[in-house]
C-alpha atoms as a PDB file:
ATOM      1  CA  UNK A   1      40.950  10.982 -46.315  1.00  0.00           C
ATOM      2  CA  UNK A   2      39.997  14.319 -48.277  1.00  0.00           C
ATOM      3  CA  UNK A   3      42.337  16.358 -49.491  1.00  0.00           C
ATOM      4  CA  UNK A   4      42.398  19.466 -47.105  1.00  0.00           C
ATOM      5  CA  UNK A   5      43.241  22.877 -48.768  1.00  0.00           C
ATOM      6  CA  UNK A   6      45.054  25.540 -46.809  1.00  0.00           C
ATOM      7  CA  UNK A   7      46.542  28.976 -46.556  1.00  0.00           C
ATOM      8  CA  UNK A   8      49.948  29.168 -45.704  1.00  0.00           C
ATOM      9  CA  UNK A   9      51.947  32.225 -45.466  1.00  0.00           C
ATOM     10  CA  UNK A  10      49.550  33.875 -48.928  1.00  0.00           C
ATOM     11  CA  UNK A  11      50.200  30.728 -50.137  1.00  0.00           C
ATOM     12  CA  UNK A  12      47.866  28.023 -51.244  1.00  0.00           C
ATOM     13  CA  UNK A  13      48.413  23.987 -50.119  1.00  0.00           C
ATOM     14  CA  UNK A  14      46.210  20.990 -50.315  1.00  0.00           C
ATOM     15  CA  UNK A  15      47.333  18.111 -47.928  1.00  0.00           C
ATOM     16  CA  UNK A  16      46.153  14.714 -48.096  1.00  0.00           C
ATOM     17  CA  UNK A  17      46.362  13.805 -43.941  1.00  0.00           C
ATOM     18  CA  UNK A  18      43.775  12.169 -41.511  1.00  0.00           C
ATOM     19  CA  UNK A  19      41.600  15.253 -40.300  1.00  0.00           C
ATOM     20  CA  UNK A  20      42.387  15.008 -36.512  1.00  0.00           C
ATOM     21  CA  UNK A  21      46.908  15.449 -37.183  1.00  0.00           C
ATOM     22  CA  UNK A  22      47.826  18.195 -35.518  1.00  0.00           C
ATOM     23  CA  UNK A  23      48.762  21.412 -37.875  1.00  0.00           C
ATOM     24  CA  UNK A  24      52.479  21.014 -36.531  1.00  0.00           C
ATOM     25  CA  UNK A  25      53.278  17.413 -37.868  1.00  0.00           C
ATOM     26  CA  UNK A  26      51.540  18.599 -41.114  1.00  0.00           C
ATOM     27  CA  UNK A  27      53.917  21.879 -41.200  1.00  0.00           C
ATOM     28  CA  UNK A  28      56.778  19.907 -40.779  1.00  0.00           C
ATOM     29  CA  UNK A  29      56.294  16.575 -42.116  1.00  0.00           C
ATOM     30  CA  UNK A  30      54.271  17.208 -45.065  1.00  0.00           C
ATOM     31  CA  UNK A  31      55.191  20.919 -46.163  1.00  0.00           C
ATOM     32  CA  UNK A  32      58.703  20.522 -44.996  1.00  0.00           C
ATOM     33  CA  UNK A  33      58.183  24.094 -42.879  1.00  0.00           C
ATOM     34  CA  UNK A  34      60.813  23.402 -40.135  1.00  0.00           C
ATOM     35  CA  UNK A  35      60.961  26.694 -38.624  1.00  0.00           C
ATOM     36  CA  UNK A  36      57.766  25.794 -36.149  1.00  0.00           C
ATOM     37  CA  UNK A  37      59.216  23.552 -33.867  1.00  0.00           C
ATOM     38  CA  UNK A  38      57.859  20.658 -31.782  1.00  0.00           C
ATOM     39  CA  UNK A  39      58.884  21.034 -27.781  1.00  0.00           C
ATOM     40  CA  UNK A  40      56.429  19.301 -25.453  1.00  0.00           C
ATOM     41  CA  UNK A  41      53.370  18.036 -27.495  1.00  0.00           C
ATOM     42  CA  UNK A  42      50.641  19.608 -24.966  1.00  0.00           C
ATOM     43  CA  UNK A  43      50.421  23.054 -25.770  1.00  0.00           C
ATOM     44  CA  UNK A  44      52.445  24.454 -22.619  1.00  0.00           C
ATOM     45  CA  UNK A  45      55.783  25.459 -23.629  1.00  0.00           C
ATOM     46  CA  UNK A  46      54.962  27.157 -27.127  1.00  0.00           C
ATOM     47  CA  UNK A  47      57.235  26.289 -29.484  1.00  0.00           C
ATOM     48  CA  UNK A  48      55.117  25.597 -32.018  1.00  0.00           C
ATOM     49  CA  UNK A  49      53.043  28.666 -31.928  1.00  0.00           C
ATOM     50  CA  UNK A  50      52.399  29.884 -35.420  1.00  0.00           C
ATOM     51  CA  UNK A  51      49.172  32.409 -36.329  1.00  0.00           C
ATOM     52  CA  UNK A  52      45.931  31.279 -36.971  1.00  0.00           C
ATOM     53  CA  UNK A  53      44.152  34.871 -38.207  1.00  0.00           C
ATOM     54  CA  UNK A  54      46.311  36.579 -36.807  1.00  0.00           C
ATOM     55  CA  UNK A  55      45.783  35.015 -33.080  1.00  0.00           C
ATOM     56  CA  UNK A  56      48.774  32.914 -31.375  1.00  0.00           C
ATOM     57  CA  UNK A  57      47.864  28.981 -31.247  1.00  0.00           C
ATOM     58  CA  UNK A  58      49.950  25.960 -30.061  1.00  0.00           C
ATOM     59  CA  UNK A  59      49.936  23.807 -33.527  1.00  0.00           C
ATOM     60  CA  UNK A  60      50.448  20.845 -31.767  1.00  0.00           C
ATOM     61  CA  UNK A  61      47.280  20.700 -30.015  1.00  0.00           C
ATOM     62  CA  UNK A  62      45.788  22.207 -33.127  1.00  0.00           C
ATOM     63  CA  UNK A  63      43.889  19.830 -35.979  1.00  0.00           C
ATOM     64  CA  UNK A  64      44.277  20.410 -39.227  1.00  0.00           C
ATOM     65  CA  UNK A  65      41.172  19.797 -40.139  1.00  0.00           C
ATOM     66  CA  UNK A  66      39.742  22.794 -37.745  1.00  0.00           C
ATOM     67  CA  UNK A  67      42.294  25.741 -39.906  1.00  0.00           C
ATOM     68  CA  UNK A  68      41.356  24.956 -43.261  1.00  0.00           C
ATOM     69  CA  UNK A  69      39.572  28.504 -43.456  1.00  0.00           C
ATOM     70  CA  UNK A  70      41.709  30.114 -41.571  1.00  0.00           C
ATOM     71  CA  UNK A  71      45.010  32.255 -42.522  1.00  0.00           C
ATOM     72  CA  UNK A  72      48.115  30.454 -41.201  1.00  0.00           C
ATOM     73  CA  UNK A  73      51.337  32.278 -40.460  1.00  0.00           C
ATOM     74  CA  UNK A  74      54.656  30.481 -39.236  1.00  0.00           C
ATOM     75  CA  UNK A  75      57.715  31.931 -38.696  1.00  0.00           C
ATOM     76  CA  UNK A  76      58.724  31.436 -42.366  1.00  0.00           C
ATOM     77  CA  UNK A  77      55.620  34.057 -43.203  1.00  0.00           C
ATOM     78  CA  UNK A  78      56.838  36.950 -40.899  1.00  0.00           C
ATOM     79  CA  UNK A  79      59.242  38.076 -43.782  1.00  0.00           C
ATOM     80  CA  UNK A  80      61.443  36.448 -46.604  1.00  0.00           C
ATOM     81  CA  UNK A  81      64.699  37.745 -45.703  1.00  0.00           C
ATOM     82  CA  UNK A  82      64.339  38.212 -41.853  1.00  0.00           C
ATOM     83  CA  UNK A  83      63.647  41.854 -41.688  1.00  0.00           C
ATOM     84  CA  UNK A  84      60.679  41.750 -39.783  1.00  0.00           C
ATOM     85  CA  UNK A  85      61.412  43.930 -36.714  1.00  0.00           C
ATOM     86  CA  UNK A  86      61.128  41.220 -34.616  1.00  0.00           C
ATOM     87  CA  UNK A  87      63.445  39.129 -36.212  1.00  0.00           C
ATOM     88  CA  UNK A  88      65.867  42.322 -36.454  1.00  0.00           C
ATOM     89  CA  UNK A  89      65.095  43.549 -32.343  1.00  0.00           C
ATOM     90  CA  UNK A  90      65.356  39.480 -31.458  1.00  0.00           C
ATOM     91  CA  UNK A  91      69.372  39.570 -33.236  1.00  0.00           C
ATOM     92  CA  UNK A  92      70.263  42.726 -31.883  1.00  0.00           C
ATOM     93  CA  UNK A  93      69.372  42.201 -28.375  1.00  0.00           C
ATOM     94  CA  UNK A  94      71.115  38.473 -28.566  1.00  0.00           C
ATOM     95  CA  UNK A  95      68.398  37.001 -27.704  1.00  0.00           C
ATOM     96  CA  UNK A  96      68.630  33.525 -29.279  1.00  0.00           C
ATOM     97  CA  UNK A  97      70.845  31.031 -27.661  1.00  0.00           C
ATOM     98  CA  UNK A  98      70.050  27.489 -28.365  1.00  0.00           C
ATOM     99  CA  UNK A  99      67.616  29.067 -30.572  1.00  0.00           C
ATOM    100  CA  UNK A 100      65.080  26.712 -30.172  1.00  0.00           C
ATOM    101  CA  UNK A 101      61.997  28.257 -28.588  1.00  0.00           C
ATOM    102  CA  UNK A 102      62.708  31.285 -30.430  1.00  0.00           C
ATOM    103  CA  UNK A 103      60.331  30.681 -33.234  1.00  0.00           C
ATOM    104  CA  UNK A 104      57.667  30.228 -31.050  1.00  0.00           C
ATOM    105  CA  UNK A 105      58.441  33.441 -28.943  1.00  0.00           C
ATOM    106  CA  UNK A 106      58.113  35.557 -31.843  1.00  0.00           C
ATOM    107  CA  UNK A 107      55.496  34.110 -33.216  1.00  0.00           C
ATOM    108  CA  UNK A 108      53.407  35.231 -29.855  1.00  0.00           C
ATOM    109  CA  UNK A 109      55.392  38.689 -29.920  1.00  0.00           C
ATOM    110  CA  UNK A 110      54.261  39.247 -33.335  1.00  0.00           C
ATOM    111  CA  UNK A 111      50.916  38.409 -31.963  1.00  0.00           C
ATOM    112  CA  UNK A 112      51.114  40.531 -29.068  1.00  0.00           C
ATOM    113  CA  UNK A 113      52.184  43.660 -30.795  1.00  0.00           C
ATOM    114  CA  UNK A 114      49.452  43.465 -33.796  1.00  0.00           C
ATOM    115  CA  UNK A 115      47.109  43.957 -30.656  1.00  0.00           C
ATOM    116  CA  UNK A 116      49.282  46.299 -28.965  1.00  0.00           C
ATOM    117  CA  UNK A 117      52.002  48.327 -30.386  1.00  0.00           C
ATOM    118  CA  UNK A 118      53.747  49.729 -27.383  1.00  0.00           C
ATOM    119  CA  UNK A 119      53.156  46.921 -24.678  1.00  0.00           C
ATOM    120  CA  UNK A 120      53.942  47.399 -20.771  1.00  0.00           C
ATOM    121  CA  UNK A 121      56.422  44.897 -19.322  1.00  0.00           C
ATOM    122  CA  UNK A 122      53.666  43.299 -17.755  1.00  0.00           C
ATOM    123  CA  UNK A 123      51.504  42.913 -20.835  1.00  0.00           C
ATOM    124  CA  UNK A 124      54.607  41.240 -22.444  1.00  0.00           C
ATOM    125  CA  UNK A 125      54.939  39.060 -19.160  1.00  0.00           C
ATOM    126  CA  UNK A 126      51.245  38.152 -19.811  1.00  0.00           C
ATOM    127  CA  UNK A 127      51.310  37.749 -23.599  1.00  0.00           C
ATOM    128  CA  UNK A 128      54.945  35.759 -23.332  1.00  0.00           C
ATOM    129  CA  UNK A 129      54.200  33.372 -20.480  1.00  0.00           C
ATOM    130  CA  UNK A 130      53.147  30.378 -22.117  1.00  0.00           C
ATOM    131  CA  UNK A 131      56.510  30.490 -24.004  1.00  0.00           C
ATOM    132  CA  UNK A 132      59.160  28.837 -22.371  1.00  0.00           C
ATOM    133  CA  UNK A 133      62.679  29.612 -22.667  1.00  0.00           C
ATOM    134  CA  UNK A 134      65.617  26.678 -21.394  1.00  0.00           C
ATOM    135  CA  UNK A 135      68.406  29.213 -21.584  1.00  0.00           C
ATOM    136  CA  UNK A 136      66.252  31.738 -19.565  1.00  0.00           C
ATOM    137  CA  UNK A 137      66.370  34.913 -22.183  1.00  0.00           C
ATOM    138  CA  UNK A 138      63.477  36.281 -20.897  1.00  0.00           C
ATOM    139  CA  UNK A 139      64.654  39.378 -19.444  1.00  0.00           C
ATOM    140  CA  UNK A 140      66.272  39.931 -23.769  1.00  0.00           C
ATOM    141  CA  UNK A 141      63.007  39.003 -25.085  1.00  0.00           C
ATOM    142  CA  UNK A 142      61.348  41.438 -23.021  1.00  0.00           C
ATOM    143  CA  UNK A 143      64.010  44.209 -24.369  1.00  0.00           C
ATOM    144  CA  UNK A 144      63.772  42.683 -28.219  1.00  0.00           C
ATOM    145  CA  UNK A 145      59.837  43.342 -27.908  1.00  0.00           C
ATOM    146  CA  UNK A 146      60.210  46.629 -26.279  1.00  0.00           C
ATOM    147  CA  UNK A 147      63.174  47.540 -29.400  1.00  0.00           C
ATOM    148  CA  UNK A 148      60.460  45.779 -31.977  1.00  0.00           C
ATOM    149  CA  UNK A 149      57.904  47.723 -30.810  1.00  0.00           C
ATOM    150  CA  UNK A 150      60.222  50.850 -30.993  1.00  0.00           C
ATOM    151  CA  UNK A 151      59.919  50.470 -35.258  1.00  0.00           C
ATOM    152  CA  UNK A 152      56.719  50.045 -35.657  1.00  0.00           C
ATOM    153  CA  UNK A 153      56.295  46.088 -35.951  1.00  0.00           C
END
């Protein structure tokens, strides 16, 4: 195994991991970067979406061996003191419940609105759908994405 260098949040880190583990277990195992969360393993319910230049990706089903040029952004990298306005729109609508997905569904917001800075309801349908929510807060997300997009994220 080679070391493999990345770029985390602006921030430089070399990780000593078999090429083919998937970004996620590396996030959380080996950085100790918690906020990206594991849900189903296969890349369908998006919990652990984080950026990869700037694009949404399921870091499960992503090797870390493929990123090591790119720009990674989790949920700790949207802002230090969670006043992204995302994070402020996701708090004031009530959005999080269990709280678990929720990393994940901003994380593809935040992607969403760097393409598209005052989305439709159905391009948020579209952009959100892969993101699964247990508690059903969809119809909040919607309205925390509409209020995010509101203040410029």
């Amino acid at each position: 195994m080679a070391p493999i260098q990345l770029l985390i949040n602006n921030s430089p880190h070399e990780v000593e991991v078999d090429p083919d583990t998937p970004l996620l277990w590396v996030l959380r195992d080996k950085l100790n970067m918690t906020g990206t969360k594991y849900g189903c393993g296969m890349g369908l319910c998006g919990a652990c979406t984080v950026h990869l230049d700037g694009q949404a990706v399921r870091s499960c089903q992503t090797a870390v061996s493929s990123v090591a040029s790119k720009k990674i952004t989790t949920i700790e990298g949207l802002s230090v003191d969670n006043s992204h306005p995302l994070q402020k729109a996701w708090i004031a609508e009530q959005v999080p419940q269990c709280g678990y997905c929720q990393p994940g569904q901003i994380m593809s917001a935040a992607a969403l609105l760097a393409k598209t800075s005052r989305p439709s309801d159905q391009q948020i349908d579209s952009a959100m759908g892969g993101n699964l929510c247990r508690c059903g807060m969809y119809q909040r997300i919607r309205r925390a994405i509409h209020r995010a997009a509101g203040e410029g994220a």
